[in-house]
PDB file of N, CA and C in Angstrom:
ATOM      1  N   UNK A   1     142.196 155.228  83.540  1.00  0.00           N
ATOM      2  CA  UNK A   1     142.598 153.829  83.542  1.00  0.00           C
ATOM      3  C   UNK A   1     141.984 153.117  82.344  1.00  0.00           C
ATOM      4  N   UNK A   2     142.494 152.073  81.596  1.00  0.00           N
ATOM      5  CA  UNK A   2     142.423 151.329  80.756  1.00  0.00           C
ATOM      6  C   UNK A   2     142.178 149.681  81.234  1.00  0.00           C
ATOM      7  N   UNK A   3     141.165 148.918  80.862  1.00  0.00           N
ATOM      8  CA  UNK A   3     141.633 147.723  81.508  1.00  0.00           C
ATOM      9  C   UNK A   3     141.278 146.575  80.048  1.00  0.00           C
ATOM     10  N   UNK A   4     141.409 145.597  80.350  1.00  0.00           N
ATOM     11  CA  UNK A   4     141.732 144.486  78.932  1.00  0.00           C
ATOM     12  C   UNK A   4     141.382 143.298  79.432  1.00  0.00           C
ATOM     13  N   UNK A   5     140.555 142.268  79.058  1.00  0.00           N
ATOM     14  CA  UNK A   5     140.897 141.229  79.346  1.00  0.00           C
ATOM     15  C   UNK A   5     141.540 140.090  78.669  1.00  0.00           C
ATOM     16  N   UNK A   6     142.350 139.351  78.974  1.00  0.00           N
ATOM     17  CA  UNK A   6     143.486 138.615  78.295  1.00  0.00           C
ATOM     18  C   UNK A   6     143.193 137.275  77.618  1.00  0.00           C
ATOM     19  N   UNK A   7     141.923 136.859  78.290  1.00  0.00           N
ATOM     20  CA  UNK A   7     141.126 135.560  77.516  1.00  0.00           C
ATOM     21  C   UNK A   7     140.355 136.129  76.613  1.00  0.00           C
ATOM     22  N   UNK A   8     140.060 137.328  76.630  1.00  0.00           N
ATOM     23  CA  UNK A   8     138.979 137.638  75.157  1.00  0.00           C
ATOM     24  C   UNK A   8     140.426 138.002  74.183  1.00  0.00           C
ATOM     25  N   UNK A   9     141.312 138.730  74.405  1.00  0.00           N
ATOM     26  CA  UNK A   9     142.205 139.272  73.149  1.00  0.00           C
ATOM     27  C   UNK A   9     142.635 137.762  73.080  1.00  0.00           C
ATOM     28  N   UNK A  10     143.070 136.867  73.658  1.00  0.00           N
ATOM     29  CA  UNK A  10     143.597 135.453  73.300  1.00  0.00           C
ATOM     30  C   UNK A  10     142.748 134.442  71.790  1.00  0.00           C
ATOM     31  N   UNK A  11     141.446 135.206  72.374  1.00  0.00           N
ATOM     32  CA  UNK A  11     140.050 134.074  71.711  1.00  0.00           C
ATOM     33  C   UNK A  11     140.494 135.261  70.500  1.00  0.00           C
ATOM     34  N   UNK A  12     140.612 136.189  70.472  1.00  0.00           N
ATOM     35  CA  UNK A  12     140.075 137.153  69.076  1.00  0.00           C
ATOM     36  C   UNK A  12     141.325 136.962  68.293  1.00  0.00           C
ATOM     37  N   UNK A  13     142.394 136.925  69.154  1.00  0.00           N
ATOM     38  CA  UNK A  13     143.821 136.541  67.924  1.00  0.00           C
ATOM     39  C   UNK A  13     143.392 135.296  67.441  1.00  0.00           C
ATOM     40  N   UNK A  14     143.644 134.234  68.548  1.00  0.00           N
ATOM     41  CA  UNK A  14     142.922 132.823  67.403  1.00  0.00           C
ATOM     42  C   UNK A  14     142.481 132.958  66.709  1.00  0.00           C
ATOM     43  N   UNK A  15     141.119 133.657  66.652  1.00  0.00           N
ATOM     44  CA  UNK A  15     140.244 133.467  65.675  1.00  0.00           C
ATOM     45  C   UNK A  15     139.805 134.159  64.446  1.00  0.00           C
ATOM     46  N   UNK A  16     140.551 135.499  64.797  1.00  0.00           N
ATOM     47  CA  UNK A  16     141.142 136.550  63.242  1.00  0.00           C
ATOM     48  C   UNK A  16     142.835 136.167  63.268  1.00  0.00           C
ATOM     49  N   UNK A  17     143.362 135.604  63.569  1.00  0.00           N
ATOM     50  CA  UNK A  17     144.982 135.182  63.314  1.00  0.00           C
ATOM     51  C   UNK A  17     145.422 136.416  63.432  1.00  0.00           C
ATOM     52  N   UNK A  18     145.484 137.233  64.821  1.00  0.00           N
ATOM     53  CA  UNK A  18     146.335 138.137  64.382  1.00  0.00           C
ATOM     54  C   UNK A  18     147.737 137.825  65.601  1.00  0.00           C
ATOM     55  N   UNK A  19     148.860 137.890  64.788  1.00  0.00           N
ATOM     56  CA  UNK A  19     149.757 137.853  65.948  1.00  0.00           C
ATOM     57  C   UNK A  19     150.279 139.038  67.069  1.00  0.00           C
ATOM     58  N   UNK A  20     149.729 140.254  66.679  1.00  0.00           N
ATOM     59  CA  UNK A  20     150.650 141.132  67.444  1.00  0.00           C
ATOM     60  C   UNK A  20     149.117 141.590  67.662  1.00  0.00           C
ATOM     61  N   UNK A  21     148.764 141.769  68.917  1.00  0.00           N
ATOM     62  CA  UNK A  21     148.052 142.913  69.345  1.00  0.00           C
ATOM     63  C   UNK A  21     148.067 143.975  70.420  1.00  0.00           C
ATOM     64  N   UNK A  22     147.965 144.866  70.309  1.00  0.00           N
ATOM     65  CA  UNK A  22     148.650 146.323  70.722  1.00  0.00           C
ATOM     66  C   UNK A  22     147.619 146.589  72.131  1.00  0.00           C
ATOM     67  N   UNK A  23     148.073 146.663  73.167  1.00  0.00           N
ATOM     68  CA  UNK A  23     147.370 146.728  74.435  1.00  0.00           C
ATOM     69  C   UNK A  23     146.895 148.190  74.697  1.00  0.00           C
ATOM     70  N   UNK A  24     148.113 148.632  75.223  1.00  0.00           N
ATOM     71  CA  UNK A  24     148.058 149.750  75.851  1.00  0.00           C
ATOM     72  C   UNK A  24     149.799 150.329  75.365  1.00  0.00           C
ATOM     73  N   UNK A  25     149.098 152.135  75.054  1.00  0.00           N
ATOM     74  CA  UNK A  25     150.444 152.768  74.696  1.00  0.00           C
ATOM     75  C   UNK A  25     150.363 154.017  75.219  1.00  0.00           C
ATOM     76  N   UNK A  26     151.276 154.369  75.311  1.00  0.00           N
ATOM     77  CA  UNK A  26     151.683 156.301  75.359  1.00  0.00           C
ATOM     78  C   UNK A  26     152.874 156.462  74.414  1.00  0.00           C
ATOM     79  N   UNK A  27     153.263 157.366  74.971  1.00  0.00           N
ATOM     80  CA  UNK A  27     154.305 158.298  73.887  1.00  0.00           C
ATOM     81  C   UNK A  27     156.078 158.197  74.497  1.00  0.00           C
ATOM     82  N   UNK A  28     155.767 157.091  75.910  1.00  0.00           N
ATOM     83  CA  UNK A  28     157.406 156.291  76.225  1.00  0.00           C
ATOM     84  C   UNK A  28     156.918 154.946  76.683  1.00  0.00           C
ATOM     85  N   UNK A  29     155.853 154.622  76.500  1.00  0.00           N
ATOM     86  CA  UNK A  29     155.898 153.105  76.936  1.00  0.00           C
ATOM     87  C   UNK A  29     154.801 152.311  75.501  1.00  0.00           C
ATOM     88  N   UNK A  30     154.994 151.146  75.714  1.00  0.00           N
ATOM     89  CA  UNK A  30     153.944 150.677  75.298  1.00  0.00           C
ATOM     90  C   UNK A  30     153.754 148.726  75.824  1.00  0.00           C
ATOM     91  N   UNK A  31     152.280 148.186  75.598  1.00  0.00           N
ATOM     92  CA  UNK A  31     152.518 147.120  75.639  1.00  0.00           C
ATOM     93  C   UNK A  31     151.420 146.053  74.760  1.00  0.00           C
ATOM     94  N   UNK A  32     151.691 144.684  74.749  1.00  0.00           N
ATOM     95  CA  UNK A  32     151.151 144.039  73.703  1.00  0.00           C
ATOM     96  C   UNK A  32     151.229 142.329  73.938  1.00  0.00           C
ATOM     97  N   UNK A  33     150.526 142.052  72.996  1.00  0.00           N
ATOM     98  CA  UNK A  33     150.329 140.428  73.421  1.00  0.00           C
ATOM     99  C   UNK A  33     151.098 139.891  72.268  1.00  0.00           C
ATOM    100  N   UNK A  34     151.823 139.014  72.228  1.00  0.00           N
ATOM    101  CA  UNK A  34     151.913 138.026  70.686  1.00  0.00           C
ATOM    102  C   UNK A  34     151.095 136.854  70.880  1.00  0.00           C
ATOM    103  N   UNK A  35     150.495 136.350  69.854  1.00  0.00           N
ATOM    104  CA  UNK A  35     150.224 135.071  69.436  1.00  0.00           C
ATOM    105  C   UNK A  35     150.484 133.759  68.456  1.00  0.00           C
ATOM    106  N   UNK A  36     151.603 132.951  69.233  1.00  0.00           N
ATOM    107  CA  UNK A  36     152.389 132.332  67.587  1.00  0.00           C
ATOM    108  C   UNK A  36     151.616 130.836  67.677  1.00  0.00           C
ATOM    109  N   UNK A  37     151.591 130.295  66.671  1.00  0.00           N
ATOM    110  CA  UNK A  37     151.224 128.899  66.312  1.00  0.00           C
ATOM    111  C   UNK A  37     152.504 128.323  66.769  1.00  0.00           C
ATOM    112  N   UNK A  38     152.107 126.579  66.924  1.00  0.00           N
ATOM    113  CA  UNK A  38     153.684 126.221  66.899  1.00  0.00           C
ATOM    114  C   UNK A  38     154.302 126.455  65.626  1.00  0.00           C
ATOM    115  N   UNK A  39     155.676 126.719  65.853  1.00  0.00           N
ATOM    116  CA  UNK A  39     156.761 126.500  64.954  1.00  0.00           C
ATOM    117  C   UNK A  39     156.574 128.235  64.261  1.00  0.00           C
ATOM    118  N   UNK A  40     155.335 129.174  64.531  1.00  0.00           N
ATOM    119  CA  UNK A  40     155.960 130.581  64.332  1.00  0.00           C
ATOM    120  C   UNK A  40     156.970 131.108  65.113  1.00  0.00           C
ATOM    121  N   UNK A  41     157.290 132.476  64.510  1.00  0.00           N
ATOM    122  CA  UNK A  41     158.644 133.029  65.155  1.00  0.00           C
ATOM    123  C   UNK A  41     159.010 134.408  64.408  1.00  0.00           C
ATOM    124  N   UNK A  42     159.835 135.071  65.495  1.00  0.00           N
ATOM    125  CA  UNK A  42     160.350 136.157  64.879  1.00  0.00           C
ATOM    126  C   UNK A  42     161.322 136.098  64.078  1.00  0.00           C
ATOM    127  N   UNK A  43     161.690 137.298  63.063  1.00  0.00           N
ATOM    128  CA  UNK A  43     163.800 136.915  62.880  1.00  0.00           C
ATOM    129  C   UNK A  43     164.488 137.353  63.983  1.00  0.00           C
ATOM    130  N   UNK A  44     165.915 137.179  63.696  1.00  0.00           N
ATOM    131  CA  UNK A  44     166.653 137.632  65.065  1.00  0.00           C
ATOM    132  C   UNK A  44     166.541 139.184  64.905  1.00  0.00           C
ATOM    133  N   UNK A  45     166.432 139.221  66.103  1.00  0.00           N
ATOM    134  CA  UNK A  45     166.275 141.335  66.037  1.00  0.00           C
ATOM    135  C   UNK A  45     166.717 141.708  66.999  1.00  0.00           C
ATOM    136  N   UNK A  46     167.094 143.215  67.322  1.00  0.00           N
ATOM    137  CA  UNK A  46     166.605 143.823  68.616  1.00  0.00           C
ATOM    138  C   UNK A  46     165.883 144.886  68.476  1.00  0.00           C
ATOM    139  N   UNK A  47     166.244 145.485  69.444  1.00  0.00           N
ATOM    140  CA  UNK A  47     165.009 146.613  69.554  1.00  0.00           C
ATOM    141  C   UNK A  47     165.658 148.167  70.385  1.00  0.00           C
ATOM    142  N   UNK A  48     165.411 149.457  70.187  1.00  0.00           N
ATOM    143  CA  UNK A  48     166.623 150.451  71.045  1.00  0.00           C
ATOM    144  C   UNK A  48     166.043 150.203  72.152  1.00  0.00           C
ATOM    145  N   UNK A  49     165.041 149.530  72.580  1.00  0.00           N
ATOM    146  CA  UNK A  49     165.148 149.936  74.009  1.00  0.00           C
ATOM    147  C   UNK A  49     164.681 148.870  74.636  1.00  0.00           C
ATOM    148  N   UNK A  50     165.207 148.492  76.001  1.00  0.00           N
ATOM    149  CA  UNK A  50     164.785 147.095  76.959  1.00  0.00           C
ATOM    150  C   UNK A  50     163.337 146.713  76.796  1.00  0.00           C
ATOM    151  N   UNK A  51     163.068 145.254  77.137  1.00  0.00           N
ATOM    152  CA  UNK A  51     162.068 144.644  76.741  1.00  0.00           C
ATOM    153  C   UNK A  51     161.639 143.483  77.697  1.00  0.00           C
ATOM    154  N   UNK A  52     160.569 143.376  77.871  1.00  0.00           N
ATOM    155  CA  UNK A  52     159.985 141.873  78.725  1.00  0.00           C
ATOM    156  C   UNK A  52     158.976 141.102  78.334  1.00  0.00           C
ATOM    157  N   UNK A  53     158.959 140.083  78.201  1.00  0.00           N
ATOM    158  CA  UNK A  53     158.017 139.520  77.922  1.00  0.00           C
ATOM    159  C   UNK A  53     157.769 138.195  79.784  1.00  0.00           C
ATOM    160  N   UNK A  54     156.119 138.178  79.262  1.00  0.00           N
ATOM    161  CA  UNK A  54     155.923 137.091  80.156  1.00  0.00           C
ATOM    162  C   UNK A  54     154.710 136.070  79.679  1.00  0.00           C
ATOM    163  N   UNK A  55     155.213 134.930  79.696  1.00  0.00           N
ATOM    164  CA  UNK A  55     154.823 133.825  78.925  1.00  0.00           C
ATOM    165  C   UNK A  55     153.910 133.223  79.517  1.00  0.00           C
ATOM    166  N   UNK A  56     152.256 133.238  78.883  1.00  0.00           N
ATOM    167  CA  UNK A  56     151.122 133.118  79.483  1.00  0.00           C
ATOM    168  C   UNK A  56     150.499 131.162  79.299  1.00  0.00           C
ATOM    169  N   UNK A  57     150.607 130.961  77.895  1.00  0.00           N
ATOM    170  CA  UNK A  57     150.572 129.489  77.715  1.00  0.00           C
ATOM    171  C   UNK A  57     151.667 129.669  76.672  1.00  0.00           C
ATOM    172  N   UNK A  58     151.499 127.947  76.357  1.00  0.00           N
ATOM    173  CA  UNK A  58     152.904 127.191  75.384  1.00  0.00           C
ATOM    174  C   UNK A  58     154.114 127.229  76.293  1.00  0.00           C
ATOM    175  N   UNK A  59     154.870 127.293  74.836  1.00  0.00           N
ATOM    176  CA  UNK A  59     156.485 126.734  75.313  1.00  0.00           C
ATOM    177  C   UNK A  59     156.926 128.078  74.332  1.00  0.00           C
ATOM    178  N   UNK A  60     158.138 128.458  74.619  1.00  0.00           N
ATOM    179  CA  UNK A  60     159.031 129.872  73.876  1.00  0.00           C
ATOM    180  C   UNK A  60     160.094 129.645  73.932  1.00  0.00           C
ATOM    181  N   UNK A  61     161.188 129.404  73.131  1.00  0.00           N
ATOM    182  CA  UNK A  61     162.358 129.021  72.561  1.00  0.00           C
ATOM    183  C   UNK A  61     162.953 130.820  72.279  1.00  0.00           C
ATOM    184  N   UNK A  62     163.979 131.228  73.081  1.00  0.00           N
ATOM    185  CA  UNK A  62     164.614 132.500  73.544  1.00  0.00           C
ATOM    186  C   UNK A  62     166.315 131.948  72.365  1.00  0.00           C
ATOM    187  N   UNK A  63     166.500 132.784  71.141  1.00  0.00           N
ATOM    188  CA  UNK A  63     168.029 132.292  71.354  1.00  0.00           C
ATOM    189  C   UNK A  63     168.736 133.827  70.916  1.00  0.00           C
ATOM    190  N   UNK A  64     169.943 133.707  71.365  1.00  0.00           N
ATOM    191  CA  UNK A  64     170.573 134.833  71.233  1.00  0.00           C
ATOM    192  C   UNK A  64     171.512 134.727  69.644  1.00  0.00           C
ATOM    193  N   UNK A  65     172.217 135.698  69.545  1.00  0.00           N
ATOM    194  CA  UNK A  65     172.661 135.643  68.213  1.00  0.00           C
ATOM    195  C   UNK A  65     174.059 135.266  67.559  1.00  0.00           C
ATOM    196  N   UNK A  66     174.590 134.587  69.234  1.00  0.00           N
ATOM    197  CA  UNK A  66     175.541 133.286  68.935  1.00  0.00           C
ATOM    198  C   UNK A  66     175.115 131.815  69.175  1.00  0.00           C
ATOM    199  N   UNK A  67     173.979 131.886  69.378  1.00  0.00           N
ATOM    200  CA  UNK A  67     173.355 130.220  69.210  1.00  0.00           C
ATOM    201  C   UNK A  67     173.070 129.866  70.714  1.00  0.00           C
ATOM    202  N   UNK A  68     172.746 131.042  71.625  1.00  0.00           N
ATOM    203  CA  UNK A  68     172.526 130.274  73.044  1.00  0.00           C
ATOM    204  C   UNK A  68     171.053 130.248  72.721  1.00  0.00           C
ATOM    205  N   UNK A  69     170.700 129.115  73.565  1.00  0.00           N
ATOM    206  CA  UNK A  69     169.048 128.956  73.982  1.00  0.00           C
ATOM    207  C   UNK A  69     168.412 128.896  75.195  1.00  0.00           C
ATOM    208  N   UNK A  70     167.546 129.398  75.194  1.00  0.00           N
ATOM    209  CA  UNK A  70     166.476 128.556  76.600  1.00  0.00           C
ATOM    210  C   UNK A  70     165.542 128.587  76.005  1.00  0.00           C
ATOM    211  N   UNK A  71     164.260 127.500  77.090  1.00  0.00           N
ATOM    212  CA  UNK A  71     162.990 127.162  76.649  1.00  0.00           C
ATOM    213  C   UNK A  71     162.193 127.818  77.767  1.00  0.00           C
ATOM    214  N   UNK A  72     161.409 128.996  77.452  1.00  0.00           N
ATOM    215  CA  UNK A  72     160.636 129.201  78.708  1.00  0.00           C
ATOM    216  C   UNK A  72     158.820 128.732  78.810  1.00  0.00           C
ATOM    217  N   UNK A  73     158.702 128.332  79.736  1.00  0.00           N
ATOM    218  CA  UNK A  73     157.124 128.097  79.592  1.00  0.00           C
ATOM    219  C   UNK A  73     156.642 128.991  80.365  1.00  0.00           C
ATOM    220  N   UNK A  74     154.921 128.566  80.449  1.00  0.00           N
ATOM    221  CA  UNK A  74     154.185 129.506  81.521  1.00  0.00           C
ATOM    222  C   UNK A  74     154.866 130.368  83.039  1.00  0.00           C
ATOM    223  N   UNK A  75     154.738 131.449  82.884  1.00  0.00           N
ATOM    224  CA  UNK A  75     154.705 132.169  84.203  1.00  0.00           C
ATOM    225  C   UNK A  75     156.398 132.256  83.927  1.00  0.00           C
ATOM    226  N   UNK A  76     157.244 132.425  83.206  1.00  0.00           N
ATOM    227  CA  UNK A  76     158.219 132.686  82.974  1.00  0.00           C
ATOM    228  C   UNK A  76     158.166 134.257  82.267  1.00  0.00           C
ATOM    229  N   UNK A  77     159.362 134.762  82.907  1.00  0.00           N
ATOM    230  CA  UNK A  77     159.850 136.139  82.276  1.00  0.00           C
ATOM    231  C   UNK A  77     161.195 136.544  82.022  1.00  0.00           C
ATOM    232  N   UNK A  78     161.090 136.910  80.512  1.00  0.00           N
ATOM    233  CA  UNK A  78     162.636 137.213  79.975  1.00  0.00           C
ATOM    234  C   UNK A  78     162.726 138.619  80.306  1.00  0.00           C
ATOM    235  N   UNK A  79     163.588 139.015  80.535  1.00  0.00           N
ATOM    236  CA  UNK A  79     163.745 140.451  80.167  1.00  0.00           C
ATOM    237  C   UNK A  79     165.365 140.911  79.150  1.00  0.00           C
ATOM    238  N   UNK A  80     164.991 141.506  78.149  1.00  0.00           N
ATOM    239  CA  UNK A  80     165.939 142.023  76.768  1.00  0.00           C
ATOM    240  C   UNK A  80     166.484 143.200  77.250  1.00  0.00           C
ATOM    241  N   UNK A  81     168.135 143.387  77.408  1.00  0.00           N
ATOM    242  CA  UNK A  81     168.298 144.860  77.250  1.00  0.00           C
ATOM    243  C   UNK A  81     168.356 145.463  76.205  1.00  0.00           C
ATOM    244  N   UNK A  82     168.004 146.798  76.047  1.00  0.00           N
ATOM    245  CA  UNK A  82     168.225 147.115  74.572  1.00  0.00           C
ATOM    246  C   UNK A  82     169.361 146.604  73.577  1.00  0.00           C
ATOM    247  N   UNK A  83     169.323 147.081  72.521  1.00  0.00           N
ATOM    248  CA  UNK A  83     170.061 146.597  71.265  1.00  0.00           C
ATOM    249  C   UNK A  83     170.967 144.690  71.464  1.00  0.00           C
ATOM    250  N   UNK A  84     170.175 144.212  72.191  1.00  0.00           N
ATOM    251  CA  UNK A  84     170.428 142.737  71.771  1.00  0.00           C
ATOM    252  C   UNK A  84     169.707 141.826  71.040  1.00  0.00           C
ATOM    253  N   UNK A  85     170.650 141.119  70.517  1.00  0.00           N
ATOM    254  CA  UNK A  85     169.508 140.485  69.107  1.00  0.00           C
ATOM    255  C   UNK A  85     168.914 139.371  69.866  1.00  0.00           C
ATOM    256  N   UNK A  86     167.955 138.669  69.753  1.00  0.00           N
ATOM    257  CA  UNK A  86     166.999 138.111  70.106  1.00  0.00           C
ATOM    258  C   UNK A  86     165.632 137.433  69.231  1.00  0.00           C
ATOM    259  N   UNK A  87     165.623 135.805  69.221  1.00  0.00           N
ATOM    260  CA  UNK A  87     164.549 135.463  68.227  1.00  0.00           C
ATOM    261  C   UNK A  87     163.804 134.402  69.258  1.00  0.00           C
ATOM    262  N   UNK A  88     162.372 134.807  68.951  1.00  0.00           N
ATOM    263  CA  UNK A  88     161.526 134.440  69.728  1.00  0.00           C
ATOM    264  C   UNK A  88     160.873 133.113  69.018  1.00  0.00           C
ATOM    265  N   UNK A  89     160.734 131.360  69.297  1.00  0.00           N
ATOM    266  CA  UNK A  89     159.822 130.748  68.444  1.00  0.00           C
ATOM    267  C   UNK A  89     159.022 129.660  69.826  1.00  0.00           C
ATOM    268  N   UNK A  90     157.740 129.551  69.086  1.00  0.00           N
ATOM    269  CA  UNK A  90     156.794 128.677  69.517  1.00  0.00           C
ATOM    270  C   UNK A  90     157.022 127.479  69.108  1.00  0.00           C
ATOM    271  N   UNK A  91     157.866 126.550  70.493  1.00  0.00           N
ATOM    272  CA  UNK A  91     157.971 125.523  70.651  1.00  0.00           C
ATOM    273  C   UNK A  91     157.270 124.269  71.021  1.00  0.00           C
ATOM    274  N   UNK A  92     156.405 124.583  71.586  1.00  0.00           N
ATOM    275  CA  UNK A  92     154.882 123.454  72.494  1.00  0.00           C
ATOM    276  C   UNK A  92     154.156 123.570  71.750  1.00  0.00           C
ATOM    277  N   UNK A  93     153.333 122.144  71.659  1.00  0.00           N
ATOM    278  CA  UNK A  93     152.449 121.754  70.734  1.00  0.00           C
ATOM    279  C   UNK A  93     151.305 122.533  70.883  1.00  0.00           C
ATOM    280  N   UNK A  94     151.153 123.627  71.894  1.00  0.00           N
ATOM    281  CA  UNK A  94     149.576 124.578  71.920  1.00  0.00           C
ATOM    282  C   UNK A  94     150.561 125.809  71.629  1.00  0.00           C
ATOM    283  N   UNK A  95     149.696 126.915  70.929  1.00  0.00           N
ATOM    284  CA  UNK A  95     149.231 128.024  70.796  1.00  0.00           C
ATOM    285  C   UNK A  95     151.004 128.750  71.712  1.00  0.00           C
ATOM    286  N   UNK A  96     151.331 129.490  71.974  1.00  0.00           N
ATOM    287  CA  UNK A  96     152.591 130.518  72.359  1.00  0.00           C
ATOM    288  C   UNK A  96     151.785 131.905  72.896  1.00  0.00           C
ATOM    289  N   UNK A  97     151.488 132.029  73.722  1.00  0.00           N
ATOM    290  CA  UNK A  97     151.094 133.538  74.070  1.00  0.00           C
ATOM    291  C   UNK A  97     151.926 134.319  75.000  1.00  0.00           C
ATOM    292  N   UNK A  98     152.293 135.399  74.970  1.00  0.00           N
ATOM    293  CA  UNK A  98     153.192 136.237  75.303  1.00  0.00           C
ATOM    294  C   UNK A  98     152.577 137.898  75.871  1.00  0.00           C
ATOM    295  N   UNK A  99     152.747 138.090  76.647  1.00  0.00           N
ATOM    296  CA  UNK A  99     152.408 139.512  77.020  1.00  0.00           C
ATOM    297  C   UNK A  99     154.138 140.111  77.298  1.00  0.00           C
ATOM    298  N   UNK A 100     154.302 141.176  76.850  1.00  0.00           N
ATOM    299  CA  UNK A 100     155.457 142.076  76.181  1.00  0.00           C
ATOM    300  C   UNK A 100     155.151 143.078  76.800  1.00  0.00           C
ATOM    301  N   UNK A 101     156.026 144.405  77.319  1.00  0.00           N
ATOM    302  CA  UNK A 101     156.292 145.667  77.362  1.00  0.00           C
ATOM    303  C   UNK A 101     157.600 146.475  77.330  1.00  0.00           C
ATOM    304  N   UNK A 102     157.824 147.390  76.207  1.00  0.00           N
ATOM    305  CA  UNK A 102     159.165 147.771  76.390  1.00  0.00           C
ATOM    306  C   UNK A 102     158.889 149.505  76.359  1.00  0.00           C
ATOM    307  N   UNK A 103     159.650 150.491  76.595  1.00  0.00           N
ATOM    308  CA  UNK A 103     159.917 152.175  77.036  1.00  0.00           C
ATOM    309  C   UNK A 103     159.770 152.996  76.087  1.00  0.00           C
ATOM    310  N   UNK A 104     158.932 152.321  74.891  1.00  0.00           N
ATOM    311  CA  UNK A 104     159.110 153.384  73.483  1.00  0.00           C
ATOM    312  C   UNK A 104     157.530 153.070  72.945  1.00  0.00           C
ATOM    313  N   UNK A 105     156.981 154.182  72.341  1.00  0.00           N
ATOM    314  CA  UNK A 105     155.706 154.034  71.895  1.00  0.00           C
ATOM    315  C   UNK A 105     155.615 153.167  70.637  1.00  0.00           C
ATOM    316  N   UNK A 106     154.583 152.387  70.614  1.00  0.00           N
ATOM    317  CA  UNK A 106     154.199 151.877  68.824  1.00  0.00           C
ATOM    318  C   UNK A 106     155.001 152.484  68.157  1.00  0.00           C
ATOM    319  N   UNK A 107     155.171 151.662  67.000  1.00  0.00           N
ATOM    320  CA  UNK A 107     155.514 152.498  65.485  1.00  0.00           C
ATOM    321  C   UNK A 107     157.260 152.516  64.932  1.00  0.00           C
ATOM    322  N   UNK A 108     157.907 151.984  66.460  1.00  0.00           N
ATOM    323  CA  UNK A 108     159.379 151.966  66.346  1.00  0.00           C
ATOM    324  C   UNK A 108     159.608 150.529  65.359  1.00  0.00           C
ATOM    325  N   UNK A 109     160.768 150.846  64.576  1.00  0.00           N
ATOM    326  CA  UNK A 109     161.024 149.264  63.715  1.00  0.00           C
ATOM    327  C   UNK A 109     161.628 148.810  64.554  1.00  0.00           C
ATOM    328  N   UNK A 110     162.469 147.531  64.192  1.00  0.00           N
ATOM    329  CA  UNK A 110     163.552 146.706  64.828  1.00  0.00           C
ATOM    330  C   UNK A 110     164.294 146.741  64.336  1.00  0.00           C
ATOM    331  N   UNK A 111     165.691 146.239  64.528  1.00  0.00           N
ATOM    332  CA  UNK A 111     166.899 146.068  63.401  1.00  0.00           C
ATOM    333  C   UNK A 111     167.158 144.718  63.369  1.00  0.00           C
ATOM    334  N   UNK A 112     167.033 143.956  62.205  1.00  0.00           N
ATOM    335  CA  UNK A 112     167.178 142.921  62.041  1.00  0.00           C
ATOM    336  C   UNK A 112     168.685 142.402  61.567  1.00  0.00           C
ATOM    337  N   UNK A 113     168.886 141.218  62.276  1.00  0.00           N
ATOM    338  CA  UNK A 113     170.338 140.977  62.378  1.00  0.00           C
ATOM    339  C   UNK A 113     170.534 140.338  60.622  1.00  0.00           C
ATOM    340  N   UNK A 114     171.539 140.531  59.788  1.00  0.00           N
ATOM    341  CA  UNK A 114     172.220 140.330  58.639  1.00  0.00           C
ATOM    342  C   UNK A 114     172.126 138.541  58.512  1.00  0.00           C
ATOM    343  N   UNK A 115     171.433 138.152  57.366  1.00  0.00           N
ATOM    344  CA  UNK A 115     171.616 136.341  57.184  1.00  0.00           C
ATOM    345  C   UNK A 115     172.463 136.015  57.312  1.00  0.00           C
ATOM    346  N   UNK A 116     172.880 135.132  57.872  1.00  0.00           N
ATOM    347  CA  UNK A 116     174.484 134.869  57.444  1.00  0.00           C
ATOM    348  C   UNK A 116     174.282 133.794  56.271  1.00  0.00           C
ATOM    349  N   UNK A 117     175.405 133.674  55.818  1.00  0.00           N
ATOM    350  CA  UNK A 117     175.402 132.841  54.688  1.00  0.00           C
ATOM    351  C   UNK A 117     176.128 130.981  54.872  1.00  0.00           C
ATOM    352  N   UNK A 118     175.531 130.279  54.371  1.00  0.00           N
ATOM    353  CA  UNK A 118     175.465 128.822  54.415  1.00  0.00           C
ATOM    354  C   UNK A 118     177.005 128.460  54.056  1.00  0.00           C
TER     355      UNK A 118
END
């Protein structure tokens, strides 16, 4: 067994800025925390394989890649099926923290959806 606590990795992203930190993995799962400032964010992406996140503080702005939105706050959970695009941003004036797990080990890229043009 592995165990973590979620107010110390919270205090250590703050305070080395790191946004992605890597929890716990194997070789078909893995899982991880994000940490966005307001107004950080992902690009639109997906990912090959299903995904969840559950939203610890802030506000999280979910939109899909025809322009739908929701706003989720605390104690909220999305769940992504694979290959849907998906962009994640920190909407609330505190901090965005996120605990994530999806069926594939570290190290996988994303595919990022094409700019569109203006």
């Amino acid at each position: 067994m592995d165990f973590i606590n979620l107010n110390q990795k919270i205090g250590e992203a703050r305070e080395q800025k790191i946004r992605n930190s890597h929890l716990f993995g194997t070789e078909n799962f893995r899982s991880w925390m994000l940490y966005f400032e307001p107004g950080d964010c992902t690009p639109m992406h997906f990912h090959q394989n299903p995904e969840s996140f559950l939203i610890v503080r802030g506000k999280c702005s979910v939109k899909d890649i025809s322009g739908g939105e929701r706003i989720l706050e605390k104690d909220d959970i999305v769940f992504l099926p694979a290959k849907e695009y998906y962009q994640l941003t920190s909407v609330g004036a505190e901090p965005l923290v996120m605990f994530g797990n999806r069926s594939e080990p570290f190290g996988i890229g994303i595919t990022r959806a094409e700019q569109q043009k203006s």
